[in-house]
N, C-alpha and C. Protein backbone atom coordinates (compact mmCIF):
# COMPACT_ATOMS: atom_id res chain seq x y z
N UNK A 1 0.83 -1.19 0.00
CA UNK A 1 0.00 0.00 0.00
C UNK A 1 0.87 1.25 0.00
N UNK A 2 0.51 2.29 -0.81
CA UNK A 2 1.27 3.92 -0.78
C UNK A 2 1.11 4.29 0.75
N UNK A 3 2.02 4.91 1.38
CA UNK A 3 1.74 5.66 1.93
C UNK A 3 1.12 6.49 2.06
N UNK A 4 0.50 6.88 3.31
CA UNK A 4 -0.42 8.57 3.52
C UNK A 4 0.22 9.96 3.29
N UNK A 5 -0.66 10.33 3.11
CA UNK A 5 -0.48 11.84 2.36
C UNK A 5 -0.86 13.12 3.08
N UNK A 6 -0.65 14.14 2.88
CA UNK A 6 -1.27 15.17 3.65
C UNK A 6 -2.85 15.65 3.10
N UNK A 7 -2.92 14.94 2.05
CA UNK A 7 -4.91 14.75 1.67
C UNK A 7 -5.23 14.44 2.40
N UNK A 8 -5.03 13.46 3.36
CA UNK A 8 -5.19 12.68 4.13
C UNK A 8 -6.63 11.40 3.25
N UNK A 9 -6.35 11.21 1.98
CA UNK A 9 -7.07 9.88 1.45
C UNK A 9 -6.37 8.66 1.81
N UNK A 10 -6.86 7.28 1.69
CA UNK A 10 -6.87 6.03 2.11
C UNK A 10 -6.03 5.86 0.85
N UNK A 11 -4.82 5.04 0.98
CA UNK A 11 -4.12 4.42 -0.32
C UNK A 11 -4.95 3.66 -0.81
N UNK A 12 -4.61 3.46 -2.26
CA UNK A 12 -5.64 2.73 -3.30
C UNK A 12 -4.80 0.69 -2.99
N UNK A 13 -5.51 0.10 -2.55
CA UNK A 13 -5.38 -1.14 -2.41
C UNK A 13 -6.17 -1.92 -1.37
N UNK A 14 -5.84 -3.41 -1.18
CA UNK A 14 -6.48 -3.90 0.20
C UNK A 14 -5.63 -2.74 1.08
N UNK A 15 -6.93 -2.79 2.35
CA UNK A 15 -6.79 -1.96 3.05
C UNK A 15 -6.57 -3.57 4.52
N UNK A 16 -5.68 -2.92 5.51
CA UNK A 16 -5.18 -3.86 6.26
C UNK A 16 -5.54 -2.43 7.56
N UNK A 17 -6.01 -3.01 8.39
CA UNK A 17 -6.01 -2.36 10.32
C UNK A 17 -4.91 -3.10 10.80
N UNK A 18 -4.32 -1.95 11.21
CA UNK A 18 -2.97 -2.90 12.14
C UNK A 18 -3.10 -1.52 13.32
N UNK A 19 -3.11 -3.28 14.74
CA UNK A 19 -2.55 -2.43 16.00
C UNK A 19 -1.39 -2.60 16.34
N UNK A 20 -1.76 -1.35 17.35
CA UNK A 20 -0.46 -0.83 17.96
C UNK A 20 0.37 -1.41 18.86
N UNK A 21 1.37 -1.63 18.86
CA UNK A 21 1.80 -2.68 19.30
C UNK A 21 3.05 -1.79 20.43
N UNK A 22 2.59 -1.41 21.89
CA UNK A 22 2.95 -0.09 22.60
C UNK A 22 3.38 -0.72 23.82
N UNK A 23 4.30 -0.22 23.89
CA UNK A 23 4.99 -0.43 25.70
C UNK A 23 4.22 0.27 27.46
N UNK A 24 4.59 -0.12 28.08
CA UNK A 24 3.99 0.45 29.38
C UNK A 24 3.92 -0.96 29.92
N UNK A 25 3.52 -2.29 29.59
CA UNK A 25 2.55 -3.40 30.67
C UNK A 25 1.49 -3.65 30.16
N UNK A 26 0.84 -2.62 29.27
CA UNK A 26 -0.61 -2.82 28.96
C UNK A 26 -0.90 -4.05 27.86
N UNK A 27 -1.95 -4.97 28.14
CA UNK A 27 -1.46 -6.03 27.05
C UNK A 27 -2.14 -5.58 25.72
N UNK A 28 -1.77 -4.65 25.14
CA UNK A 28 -2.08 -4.62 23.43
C UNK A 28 -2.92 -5.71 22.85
N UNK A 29 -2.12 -6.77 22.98
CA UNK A 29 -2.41 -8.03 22.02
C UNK A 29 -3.63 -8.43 22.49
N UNK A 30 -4.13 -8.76 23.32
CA UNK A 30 -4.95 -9.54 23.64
C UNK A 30 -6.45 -9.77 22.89
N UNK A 31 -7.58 -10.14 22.98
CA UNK A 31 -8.51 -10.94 22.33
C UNK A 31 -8.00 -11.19 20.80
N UNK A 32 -7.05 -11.83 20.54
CA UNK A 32 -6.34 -11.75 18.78
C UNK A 32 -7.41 -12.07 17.61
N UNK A 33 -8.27 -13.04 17.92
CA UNK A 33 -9.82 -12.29 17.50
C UNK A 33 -10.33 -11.29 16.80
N UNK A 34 -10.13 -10.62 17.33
CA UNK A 34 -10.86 -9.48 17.19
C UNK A 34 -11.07 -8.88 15.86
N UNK A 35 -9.69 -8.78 15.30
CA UNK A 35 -9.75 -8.09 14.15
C UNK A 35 -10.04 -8.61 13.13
N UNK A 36 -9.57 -10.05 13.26
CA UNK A 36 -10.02 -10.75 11.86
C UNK A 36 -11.54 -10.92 11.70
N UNK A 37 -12.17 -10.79 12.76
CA UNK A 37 -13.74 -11.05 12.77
C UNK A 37 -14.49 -10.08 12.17
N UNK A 38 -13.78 -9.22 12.43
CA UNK A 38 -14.68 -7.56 12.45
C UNK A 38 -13.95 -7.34 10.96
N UNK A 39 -12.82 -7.64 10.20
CA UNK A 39 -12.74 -7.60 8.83
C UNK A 39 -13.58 -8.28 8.03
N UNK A 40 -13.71 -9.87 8.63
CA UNK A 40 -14.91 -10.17 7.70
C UNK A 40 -16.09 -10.29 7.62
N UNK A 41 -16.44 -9.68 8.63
CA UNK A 41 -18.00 -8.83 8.81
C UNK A 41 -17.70 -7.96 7.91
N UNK A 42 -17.01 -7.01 7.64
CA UNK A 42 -16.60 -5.62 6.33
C UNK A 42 -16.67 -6.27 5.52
N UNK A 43 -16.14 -7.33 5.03
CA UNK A 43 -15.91 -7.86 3.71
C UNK A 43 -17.38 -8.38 3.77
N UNK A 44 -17.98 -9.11 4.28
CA UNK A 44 -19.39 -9.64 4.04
C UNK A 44 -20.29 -8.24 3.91
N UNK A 45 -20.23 -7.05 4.65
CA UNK A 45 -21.45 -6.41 4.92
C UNK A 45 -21.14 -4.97 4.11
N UNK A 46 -20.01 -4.53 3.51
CA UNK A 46 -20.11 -3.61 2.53
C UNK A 46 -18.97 -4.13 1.64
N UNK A 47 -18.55 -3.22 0.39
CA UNK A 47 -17.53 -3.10 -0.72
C UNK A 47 -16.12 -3.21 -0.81
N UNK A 48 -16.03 -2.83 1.16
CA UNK A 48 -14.44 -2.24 1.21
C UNK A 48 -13.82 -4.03 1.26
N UNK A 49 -12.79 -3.87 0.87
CA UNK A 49 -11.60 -4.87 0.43
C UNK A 49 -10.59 -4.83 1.47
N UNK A 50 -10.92 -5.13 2.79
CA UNK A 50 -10.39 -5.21 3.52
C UNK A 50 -9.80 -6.34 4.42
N UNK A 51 -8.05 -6.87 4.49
CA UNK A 51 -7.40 -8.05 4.29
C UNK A 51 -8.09 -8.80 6.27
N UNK A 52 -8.16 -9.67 5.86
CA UNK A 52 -8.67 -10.39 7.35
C UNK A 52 -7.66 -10.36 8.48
N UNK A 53 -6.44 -10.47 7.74
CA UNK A 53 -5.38 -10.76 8.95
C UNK A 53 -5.09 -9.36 9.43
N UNK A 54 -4.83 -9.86 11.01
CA UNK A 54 -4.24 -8.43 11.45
C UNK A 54 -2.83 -8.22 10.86
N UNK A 55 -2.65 -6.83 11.23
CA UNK A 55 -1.00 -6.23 10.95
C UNK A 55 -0.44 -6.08 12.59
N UNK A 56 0.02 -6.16 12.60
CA UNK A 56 1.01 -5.18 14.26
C UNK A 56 2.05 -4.29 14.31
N UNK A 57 1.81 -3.17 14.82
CA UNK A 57 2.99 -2.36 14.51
C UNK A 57 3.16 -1.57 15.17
N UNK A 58 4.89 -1.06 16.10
CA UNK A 58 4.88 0.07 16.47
C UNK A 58 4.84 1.38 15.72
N UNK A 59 4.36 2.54 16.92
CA UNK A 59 4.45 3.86 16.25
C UNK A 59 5.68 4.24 15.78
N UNK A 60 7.02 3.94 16.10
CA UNK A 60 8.21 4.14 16.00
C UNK A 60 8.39 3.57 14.40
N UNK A 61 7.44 2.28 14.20
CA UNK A 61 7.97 1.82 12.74
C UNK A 61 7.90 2.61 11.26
N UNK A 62 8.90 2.60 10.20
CA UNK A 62 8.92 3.45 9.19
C UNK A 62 7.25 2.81 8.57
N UNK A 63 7.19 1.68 8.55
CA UNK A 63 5.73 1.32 7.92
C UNK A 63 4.57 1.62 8.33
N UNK A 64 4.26 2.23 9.43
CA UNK A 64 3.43 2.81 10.17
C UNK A 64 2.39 4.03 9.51
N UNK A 65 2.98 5.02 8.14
CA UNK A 65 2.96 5.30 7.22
C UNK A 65 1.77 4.61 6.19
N UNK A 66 2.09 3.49 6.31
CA UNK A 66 1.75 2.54 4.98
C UNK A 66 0.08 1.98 5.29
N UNK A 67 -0.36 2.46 6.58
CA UNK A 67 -1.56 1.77 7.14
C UNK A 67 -2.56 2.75 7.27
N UNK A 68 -3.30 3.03 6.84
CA UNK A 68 -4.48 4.27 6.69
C UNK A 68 -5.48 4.09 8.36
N UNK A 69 -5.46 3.17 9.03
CA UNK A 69 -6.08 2.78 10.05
C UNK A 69 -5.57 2.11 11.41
N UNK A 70 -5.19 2.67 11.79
CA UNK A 70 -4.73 2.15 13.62
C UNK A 70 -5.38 1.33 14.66
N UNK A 71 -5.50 0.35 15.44
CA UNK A 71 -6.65 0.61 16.28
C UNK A 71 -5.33 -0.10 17.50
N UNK A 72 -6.32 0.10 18.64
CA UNK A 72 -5.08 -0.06 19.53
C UNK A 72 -6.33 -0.12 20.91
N UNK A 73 -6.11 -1.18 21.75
CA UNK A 73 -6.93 -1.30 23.12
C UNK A 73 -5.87 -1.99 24.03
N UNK A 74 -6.32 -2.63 24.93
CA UNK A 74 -5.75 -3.23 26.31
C UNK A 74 -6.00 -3.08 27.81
N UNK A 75 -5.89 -3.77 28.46
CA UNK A 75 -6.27 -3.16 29.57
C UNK A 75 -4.78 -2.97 30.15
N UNK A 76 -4.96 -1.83 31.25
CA UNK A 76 -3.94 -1.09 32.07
C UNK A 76 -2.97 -0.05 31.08
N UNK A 77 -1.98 0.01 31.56
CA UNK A 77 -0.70 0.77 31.18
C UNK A 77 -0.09 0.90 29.94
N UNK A 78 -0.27 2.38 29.40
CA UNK A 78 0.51 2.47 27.74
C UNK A 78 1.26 3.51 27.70
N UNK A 79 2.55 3.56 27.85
CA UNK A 79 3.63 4.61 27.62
C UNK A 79 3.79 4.47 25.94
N UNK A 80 4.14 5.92 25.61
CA UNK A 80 4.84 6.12 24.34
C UNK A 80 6.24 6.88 24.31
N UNK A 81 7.06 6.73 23.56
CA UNK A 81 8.45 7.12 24.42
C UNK A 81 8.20 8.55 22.80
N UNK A 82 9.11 9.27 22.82
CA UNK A 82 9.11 10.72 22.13
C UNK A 82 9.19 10.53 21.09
N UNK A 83 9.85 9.32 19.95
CA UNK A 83 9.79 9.23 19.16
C UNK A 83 8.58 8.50 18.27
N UNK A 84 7.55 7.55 19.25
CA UNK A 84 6.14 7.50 19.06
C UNK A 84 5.32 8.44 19.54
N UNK A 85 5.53 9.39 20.15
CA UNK A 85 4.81 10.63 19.87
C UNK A 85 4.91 11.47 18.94
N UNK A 86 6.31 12.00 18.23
CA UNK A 86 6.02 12.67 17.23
C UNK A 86 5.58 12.30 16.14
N UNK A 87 6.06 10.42 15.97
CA UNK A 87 5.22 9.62 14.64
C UNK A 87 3.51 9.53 14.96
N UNK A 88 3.33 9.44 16.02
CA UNK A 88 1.54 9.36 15.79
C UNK A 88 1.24 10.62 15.41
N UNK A 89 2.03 11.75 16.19
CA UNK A 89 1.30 13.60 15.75
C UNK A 89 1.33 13.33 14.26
N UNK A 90 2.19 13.23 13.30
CA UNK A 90 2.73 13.61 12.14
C UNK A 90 1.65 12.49 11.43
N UNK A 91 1.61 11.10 12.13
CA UNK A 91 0.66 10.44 10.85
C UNK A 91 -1.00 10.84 10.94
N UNK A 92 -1.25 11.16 12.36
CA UNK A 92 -2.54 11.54 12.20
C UNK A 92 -2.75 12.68 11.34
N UNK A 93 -1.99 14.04 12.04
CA UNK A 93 -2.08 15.37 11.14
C UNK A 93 -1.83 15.18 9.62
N UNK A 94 -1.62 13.98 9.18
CA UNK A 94 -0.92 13.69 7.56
C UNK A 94 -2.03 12.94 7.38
N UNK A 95 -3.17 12.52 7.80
CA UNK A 95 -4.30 11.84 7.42
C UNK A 95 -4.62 10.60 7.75
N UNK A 96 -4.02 9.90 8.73
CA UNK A 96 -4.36 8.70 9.43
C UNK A 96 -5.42 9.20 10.48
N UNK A 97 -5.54 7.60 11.36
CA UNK A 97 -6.64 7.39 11.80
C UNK A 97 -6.64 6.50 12.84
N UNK A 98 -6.64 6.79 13.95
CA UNK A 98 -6.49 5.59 14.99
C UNK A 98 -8.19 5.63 15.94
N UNK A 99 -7.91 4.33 15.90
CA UNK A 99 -9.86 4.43 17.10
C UNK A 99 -9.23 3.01 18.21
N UNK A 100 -9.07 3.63 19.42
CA UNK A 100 -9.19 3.24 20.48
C UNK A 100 -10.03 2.61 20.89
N UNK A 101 -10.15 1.41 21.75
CA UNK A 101 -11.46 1.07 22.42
C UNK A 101 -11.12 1.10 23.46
N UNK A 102 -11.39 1.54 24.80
CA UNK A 102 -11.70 1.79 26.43
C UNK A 102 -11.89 -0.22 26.99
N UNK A 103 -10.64 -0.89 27.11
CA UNK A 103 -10.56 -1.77 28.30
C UNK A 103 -10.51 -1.82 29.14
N UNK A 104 -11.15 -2.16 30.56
CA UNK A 104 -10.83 -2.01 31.67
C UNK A 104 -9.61 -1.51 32.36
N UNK A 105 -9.62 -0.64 33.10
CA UNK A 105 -8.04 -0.07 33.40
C UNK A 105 -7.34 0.76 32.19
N UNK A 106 -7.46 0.99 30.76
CA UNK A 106 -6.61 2.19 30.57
C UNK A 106 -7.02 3.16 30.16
N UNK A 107 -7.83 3.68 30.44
CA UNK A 107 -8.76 5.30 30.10
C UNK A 107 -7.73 5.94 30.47
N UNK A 108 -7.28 6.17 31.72
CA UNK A 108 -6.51 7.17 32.37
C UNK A 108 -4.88 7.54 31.56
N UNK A 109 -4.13 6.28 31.49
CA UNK A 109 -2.94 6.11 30.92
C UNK A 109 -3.32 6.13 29.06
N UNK A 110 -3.99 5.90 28.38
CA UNK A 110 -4.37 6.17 27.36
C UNK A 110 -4.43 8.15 26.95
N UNK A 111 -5.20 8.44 27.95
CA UNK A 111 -5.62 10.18 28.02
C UNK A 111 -4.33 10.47 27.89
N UNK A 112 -3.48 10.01 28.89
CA UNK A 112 -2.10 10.98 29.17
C UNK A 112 -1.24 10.51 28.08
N UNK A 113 -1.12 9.60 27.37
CA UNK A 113 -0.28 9.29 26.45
C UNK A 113 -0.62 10.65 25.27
N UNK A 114 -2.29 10.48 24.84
CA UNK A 114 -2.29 11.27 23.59
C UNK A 114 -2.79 12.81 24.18
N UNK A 115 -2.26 12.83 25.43
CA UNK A 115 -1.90 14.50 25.94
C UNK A 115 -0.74 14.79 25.42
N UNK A 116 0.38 13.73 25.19
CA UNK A 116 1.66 13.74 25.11
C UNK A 116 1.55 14.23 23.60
N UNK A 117 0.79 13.87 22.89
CA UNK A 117 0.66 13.44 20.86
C UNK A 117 0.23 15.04 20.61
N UNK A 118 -0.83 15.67 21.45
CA UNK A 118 -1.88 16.95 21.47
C UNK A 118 -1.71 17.47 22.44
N UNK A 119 -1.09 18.10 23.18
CA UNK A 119 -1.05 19.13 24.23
C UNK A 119 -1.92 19.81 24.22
N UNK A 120 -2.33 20.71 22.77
CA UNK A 120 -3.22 22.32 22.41
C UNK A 120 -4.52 21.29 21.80
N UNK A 121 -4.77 19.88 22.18
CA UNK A 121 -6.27 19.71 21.79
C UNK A 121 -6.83 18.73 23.34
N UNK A 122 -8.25 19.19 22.82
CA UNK A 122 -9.09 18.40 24.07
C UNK A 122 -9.83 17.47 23.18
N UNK A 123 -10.29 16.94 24.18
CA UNK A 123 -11.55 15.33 23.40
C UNK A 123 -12.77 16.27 23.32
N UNK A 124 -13.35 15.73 22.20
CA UNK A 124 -14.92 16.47 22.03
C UNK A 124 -15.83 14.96 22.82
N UNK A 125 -16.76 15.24 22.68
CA UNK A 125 -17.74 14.38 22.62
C UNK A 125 -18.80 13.99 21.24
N UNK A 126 -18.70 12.93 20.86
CA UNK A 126 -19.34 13.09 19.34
C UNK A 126 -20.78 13.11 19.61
N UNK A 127 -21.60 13.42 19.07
CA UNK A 127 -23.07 14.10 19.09
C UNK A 127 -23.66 12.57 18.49
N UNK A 128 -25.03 12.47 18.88
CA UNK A 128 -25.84 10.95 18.35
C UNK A 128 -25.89 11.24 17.12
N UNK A 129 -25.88 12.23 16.63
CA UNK A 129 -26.25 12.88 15.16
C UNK A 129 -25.25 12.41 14.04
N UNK A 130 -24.05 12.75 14.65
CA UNK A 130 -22.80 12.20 13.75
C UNK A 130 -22.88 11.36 12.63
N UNK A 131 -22.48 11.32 11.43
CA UNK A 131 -22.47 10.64 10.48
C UNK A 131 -21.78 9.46 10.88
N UNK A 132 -20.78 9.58 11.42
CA UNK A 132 -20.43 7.63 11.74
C UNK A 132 -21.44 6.70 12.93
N UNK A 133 -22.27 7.28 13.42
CA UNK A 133 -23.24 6.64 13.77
C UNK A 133 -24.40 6.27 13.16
N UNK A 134 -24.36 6.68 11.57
CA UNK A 134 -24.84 5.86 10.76
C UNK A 134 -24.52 5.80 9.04
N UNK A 135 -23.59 5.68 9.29
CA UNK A 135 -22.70 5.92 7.81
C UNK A 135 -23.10 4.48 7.50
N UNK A 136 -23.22 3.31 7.68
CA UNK A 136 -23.47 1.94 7.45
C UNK A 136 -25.26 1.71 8.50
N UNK A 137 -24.64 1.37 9.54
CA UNK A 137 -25.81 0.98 10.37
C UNK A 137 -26.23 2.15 10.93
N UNK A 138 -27.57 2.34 11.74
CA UNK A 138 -27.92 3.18 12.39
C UNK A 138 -27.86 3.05 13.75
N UNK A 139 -27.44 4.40 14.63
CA UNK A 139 -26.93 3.97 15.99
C UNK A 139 -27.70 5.32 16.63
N UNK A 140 -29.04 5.16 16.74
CA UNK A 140 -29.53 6.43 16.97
C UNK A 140 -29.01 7.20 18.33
N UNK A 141 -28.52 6.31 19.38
CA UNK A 141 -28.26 6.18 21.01
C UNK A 141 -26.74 6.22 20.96
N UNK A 142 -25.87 6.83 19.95
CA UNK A 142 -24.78 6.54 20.22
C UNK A 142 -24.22 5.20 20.15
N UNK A 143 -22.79 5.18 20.55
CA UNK A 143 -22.17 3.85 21.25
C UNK A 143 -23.24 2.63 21.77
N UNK A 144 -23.08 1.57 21.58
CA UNK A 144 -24.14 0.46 22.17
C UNK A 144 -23.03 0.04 23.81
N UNK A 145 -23.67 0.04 24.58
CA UNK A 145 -23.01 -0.95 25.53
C UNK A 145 -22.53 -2.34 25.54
N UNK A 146 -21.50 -2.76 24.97
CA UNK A 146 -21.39 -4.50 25.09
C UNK A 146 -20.76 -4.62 26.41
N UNK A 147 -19.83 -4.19 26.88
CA UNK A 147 -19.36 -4.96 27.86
C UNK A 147 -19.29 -3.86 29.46
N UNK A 148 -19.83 -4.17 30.36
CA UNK A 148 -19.59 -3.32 31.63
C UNK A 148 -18.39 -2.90 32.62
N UNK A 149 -18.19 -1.79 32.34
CA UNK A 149 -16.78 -1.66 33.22
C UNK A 149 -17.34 -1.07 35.07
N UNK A 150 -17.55 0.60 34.59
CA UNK A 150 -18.47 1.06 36.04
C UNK A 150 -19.58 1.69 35.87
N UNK A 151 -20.05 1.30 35.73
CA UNK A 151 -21.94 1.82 35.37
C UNK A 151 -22.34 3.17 34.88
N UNK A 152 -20.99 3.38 33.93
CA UNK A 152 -21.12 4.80 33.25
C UNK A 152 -21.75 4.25 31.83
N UNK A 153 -22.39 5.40 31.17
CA UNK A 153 -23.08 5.34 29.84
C UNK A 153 -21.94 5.56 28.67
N UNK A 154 -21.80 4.71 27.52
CA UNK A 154 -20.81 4.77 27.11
C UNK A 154 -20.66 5.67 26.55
N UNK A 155 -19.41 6.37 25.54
CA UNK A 155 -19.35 7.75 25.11
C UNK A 155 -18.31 7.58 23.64
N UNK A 156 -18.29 8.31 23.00
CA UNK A 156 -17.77 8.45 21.82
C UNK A 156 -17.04 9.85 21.83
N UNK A 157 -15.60 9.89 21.97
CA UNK A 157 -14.59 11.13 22.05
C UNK A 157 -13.73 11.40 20.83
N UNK A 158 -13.85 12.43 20.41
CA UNK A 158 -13.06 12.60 19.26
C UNK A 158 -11.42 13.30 19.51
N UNK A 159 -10.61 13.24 18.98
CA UNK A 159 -9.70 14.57 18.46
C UNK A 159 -9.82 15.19 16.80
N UNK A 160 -10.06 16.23 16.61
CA UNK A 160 -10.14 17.05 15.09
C UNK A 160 -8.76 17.07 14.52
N UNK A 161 -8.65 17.24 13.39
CA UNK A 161 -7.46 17.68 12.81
C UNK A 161 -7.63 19.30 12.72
N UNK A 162 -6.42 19.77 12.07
CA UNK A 162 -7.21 21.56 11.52
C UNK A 162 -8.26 21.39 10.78
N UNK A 163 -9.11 20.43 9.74
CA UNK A 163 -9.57 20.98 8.74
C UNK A 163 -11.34 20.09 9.60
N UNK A 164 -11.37 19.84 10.61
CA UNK A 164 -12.13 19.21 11.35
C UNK A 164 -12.16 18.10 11.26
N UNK A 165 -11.40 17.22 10.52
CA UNK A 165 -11.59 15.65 10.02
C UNK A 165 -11.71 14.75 11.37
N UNK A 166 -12.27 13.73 11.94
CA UNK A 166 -11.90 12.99 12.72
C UNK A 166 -10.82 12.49 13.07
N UNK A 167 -9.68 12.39 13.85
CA UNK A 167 -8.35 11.74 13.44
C UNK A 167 -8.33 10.82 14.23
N UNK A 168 -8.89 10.87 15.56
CA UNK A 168 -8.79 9.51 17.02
C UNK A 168 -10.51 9.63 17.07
N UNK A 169 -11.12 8.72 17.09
CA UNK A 169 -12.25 7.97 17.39
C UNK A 169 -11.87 6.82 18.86
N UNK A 170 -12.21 7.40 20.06
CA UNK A 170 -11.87 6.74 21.61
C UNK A 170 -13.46 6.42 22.07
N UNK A 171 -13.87 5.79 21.84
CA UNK A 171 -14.48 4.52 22.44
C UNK A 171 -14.61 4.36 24.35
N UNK A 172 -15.45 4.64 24.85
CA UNK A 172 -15.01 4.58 26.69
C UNK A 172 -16.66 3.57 27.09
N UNK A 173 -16.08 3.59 28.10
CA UNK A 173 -17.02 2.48 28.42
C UNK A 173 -18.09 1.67 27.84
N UNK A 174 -17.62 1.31 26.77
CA UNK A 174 -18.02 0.63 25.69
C UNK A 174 -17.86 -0.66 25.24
N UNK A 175 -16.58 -0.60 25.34
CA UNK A 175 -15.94 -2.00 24.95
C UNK A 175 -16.23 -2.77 23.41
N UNK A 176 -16.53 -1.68 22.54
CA UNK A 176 -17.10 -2.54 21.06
C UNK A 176 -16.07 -3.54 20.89
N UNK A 177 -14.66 -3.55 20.93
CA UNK A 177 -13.75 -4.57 20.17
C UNK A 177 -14.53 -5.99 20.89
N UNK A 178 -14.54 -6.12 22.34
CA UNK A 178 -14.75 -6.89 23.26
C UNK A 178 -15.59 -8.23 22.16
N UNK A 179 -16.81 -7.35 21.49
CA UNK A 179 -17.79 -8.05 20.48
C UNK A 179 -17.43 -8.38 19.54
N UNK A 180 -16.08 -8.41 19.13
CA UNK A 180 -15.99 -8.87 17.70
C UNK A 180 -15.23 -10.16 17.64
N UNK A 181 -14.94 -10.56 18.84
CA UNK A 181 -13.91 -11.58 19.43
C UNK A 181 -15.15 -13.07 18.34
N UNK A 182 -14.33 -14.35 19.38
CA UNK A 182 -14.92 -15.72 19.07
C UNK A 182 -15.82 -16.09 20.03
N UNK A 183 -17.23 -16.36 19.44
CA UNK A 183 -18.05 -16.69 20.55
C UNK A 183 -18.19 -16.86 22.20
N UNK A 184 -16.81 -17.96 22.01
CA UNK A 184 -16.89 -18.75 23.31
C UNK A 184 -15.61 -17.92 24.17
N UNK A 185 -15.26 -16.91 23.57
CA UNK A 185 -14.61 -16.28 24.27
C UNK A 185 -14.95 -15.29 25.63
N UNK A 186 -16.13 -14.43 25.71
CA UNK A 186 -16.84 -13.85 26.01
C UNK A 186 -18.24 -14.31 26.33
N UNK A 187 -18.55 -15.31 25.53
CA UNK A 187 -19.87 -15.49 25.70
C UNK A 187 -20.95 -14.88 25.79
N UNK A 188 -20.79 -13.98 24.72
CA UNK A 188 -21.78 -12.60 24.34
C UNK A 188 -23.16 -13.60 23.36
N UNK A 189 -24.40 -12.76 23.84
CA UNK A 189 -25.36 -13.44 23.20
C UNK A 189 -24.93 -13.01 21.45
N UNK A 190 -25.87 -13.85 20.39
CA UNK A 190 -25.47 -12.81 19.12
C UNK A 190 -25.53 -12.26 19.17
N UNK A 191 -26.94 -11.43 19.44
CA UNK A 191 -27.14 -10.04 19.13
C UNK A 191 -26.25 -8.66 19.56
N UNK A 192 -25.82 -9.18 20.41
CA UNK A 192 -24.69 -7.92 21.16
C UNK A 192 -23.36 -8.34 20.04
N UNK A 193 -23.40 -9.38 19.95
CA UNK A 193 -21.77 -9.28 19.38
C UNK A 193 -22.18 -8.93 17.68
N UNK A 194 -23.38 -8.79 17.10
CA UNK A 194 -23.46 -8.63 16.27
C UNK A 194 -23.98 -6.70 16.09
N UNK A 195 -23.98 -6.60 16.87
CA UNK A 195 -24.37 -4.48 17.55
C UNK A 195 -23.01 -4.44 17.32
N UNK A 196 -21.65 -5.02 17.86
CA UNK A 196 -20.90 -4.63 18.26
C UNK A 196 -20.03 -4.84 16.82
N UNK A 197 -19.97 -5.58 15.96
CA UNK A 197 -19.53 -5.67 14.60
C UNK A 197 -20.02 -4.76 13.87
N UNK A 198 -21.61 -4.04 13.76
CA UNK A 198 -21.79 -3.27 12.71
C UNK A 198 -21.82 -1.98 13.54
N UNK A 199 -21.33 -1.65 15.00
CA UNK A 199 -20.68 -0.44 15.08
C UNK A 199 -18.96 -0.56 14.78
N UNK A 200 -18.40 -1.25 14.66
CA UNK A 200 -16.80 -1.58 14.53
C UNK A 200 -16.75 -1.32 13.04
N UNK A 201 -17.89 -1.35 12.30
CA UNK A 201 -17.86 -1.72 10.59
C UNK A 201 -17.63 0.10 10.02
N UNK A 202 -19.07 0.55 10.95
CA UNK A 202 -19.52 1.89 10.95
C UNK A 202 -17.97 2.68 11.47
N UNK A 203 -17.52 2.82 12.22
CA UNK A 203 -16.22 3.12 12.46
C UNK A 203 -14.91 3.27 11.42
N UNK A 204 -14.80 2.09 10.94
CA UNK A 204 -13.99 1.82 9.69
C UNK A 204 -14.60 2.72 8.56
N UNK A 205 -15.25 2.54 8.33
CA UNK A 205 -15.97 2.84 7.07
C UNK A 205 -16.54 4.66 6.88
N UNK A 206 -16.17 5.07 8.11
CA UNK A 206 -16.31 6.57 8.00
C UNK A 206 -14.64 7.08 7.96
N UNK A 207 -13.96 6.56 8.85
CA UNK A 207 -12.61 6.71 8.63
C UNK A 207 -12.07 6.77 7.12
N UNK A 208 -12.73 5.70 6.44
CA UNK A 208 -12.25 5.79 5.30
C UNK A 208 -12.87 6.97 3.70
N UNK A 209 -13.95 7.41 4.52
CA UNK A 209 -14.58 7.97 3.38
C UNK A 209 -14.26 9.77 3.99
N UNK A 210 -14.00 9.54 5.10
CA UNK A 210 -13.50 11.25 5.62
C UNK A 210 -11.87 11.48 5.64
């Protein structure tokens, strides 16, 4: 795939999500699931040509560039050391795209990392109205709840670029990845894990058209 651009458009090819693969303790990796599920829900449920297997990658890597889409969860602890801070500033502001999901334990250490990326920006709150709440499916209520952390209502946080584009899509007490896992992992009825795929789809799929 070309690298990103300061258009900030999606390179012309299969399109591959690769996470972040970040230091601190926090386990990155975990439900490995996840992504391949929620690709071929995309590939079954719209156009986009998107490869099943995950990618992994640090922010530090030169290929990091090469991936139009980030996603990155875990529970607990995520340091970024200075040279993955200035590569996430530079690929988001250059037209990438990272969407977080809120695991138990790292809201807090997550915030302070991409305080580190944005100093001069705050999190918005995205409005029910938003086009990625129904760019594919309709999500009239926002975020769906799949998984319970502390009996907060879940929320949808943005960061803007200058030209207003979405650049971080953060996910909090929500847990959508949680749903895209293997059945017996979770033991989510369908219907939740299937809320939780065509908001993961809806996600992707605005990223790519903004």
């Amino acid at each position: 795939m070309a690298a990103l651009g300061q258009s900030g458009r999606m390179p012309i090819g299969v399109l591959t999500i690769a996470r972040v693969r970040y230091q601190g303790g926090g386990d990155w990796y975990n439900d490995p699931s996840c992504i391949p599920n929620l690709c071929s829900f995309i590939r079954s449920n719209t156009g986009v040509d998107v490869e099943e297997r995950e990618v992994q990658i640090a922010l530090d890597d030169p290929d990091l560039f090469s991936h139009p889409i980030l996603f990155l969860t875990g529970h607990g602890r995520i340091a970024f050391n200075d040279a993955e801070t200035k590569a996430l500033r530079k690929y988001l502001l250059g037209g990438g795209f990272l969407y977080a999901d809120d695991d138990y334990g790292m809201d807090a250490f997550f915030r302070r990392e991409m305080k580190k990326v944005f100093p001069d920006r705050e999190w918005l709150e995205l409005p029910f109205s938003h086009g990625l709440y129904s760019v594919v499916f309709r999500f009239d209520h926002g975020l769906p709840k799949i998984h319970e952390h502390d009996n907060k209502p879940p929320q949808g946080f943005v960061l803007l670029d200058d030209r207003g584009r979405v650049m971080v899509f953060y996910s909090y007490e929500s847990n959508v990845s949680d749903g895209w896992v293997d059945p017996d992992v979770h033991r989510d009825p369908p219907e939740r894990r299937q809320t939780a795929l065509q908001m993961g789809t809806n996600i992707i799929v605005w990223a790519l058209l903004n």
